[in-house]
N, C-alpha and C. Protein backbone atom coordinates (compact mmCIF):
# COMPACT_ATOMS: atom_id res chain seq x y z
N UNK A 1 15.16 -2.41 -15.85
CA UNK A 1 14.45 -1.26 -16.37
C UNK A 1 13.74 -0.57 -15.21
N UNK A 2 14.26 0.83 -14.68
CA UNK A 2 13.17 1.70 -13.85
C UNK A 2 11.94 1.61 -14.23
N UNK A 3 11.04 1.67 -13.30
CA UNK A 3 9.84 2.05 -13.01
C UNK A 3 9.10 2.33 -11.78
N UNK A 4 7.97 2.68 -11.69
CA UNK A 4 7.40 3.09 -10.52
C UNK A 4 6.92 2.10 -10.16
N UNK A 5 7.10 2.23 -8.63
CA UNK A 5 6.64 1.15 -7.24
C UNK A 5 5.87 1.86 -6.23
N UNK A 6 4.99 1.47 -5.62
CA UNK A 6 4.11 1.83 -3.91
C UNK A 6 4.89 1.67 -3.05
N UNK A 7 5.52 2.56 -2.30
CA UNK A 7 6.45 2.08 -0.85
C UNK A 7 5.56 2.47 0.47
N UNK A 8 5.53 1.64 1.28
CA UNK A 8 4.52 1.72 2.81
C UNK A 8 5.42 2.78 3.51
N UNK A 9 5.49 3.10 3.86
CA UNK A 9 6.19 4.21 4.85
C UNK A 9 5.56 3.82 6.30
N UNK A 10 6.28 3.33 7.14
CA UNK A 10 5.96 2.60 8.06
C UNK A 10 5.50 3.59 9.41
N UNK A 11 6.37 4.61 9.31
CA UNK A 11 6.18 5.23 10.09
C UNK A 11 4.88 6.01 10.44
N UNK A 12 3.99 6.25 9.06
CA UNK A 12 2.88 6.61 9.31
C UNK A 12 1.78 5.74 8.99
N UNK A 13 1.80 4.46 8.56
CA UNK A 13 0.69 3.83 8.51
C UNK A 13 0.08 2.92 10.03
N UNK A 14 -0.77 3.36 10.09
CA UNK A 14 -1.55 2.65 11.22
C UNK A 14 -2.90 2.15 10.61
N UNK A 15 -2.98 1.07 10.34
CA UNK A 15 -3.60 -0.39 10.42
C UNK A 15 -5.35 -0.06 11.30
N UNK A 16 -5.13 0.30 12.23
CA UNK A 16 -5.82 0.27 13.13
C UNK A 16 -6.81 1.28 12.86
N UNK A 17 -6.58 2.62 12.10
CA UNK A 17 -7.21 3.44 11.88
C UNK A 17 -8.50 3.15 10.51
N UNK A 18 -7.92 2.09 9.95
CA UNK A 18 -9.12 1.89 9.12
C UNK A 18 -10.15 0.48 9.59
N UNK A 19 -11.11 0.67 8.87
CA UNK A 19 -12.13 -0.25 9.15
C UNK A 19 -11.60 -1.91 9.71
N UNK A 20 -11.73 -2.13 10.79
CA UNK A 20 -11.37 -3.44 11.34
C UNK A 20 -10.09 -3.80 11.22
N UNK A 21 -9.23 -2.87 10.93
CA UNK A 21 -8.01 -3.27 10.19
C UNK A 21 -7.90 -3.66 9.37
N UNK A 22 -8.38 -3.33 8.36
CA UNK A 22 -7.99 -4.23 7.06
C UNK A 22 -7.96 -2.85 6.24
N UNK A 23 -6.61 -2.99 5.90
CA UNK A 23 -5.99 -1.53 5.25
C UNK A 23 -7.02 -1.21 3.58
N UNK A 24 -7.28 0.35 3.55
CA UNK A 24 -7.98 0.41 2.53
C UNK A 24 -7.24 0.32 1.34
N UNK A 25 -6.27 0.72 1.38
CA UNK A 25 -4.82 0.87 0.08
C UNK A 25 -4.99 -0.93 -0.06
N UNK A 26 -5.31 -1.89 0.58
CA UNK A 26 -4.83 -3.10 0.43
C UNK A 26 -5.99 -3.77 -0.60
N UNK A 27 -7.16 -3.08 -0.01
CA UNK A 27 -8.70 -3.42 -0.73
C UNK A 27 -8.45 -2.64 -1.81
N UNK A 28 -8.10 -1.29 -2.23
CA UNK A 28 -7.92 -0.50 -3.82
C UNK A 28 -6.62 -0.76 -4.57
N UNK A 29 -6.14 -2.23 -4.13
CA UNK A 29 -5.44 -2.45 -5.20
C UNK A 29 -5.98 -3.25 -6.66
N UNK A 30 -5.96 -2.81 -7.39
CA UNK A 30 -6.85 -3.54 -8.65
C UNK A 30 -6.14 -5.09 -8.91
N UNK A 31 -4.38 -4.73 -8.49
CA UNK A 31 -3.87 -6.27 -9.21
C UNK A 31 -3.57 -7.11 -8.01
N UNK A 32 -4.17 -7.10 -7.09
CA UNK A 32 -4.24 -7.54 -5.40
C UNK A 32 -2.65 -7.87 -5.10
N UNK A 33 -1.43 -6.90 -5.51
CA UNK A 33 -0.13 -7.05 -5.31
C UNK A 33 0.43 -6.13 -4.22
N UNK A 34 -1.35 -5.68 -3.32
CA UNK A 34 -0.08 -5.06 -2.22
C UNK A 34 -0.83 -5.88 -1.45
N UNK A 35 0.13 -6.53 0.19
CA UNK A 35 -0.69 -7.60 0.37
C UNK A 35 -0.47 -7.37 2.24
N UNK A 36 -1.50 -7.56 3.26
CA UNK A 36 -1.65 -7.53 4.48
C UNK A 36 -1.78 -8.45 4.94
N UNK A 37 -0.96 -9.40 5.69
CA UNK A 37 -0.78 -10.52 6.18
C UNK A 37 -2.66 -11.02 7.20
N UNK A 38 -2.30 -10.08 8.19
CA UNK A 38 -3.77 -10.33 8.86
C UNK A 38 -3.85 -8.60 9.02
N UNK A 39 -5.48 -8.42 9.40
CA UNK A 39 -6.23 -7.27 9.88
C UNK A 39 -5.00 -6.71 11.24
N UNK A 40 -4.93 -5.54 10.77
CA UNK A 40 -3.98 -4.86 11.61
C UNK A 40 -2.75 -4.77 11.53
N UNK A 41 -1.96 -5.59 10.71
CA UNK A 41 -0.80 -5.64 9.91
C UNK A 41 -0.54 -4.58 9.07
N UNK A 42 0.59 -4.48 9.02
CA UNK A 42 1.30 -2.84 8.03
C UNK A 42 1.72 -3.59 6.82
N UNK A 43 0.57 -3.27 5.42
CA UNK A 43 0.25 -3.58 4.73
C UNK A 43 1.75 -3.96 3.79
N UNK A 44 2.52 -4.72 2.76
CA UNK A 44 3.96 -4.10 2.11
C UNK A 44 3.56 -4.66 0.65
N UNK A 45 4.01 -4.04 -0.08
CA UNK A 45 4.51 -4.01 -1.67
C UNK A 45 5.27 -4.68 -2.18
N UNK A 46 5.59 -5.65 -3.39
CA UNK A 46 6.62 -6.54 -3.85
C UNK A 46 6.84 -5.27 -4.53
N UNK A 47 8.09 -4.87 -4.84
CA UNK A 47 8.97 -3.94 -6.04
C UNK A 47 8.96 -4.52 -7.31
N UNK A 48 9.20 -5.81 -7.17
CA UNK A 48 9.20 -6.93 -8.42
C UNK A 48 8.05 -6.73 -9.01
N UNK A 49 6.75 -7.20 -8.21
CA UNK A 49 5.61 -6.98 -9.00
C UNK A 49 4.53 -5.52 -8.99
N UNK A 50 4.84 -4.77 -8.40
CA UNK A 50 4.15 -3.55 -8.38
C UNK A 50 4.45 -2.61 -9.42
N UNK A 51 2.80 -2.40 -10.05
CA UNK A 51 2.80 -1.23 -11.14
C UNK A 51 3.07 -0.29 -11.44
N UNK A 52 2.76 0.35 -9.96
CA UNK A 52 3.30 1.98 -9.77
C UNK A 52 1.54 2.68 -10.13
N UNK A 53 0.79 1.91 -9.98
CA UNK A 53 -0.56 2.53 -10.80
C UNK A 53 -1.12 3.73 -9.67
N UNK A 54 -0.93 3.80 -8.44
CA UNK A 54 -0.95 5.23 -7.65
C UNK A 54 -2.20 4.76 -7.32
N UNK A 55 -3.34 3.59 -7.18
CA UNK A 55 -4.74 3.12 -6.64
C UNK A 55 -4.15 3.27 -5.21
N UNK A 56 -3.95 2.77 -4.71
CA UNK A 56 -3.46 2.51 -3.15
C UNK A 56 -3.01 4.40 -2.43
N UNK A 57 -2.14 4.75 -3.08
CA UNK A 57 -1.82 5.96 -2.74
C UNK A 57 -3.46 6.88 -2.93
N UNK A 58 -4.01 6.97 -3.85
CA UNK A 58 -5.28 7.78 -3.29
C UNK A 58 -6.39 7.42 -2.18
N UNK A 59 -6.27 6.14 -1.66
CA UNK A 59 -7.35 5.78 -0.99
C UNK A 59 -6.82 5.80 0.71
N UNK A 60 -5.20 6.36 0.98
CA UNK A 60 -5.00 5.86 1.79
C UNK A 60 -5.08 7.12 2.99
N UNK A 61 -5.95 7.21 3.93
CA UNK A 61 -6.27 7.99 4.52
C UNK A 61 -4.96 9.03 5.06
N UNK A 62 -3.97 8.46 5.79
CA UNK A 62 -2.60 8.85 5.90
C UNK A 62 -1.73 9.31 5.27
N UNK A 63 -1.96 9.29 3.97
CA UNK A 63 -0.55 8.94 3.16
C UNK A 63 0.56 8.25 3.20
N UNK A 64 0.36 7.46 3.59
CA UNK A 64 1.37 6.73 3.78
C UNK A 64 2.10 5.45 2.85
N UNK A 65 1.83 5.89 1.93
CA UNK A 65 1.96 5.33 0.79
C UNK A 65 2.51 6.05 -0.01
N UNK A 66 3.30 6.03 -0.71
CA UNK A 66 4.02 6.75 -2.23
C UNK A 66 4.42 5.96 -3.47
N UNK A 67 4.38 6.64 -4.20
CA UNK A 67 4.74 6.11 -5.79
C UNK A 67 6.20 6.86 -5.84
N UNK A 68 7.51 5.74 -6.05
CA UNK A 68 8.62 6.11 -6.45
C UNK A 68 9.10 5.40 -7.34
N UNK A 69 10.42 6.20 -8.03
CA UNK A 69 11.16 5.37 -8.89
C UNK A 69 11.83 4.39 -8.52
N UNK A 70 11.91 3.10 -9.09
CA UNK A 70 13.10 2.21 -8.34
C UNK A 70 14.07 2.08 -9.07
C-alpha cells in the first residue's frame, strides 16, 4: 500500500550546520524513526517505518528533507 515517506537528500544536508551536530529534523521527529547514528552524521529514514507526518521536513533548516510517495 503507497504512502508517504521523509527522504534525506544527501546532497544538501549538512550535519554540521546545526547545533553540535545533532540534526534538528532528527530531534522533531515525534515517533523517533528518523535516526542519526552519531553527531554529525547524515541523518536517514526507514521507508518501512516512516509516517510521512512532514515534522522533520519543517524544522529542517536546508530542506533537505522531503515527503514523497513510495
Amino acid at each position: 500500500m503507497p504512502g508517504k515517506i521523509a527522504l534525506v537528500n544527501f546532497n544538501k544536508c549538512r550535519p554540521e550546520m546545526c547545533e553540535k551536530g545533532i540534526c534538528k529534523a532528527v530531534q522533531a521527529c515525534r515517533y523517533k524513526l528518523l535516526i542519526q547514528e552519531k553527531s554529525h552524521d547524515v541523518p536517514l529514514s526507514d521507508p518501512f517505518i516512516c509516517r510521512g507526518c512532514g515534522d522533520c521536513v519543517r524544522v529542517c533548516p536546508l530542506k533537505a528533507i522531503e515527503i514523497t510517495n513510495n
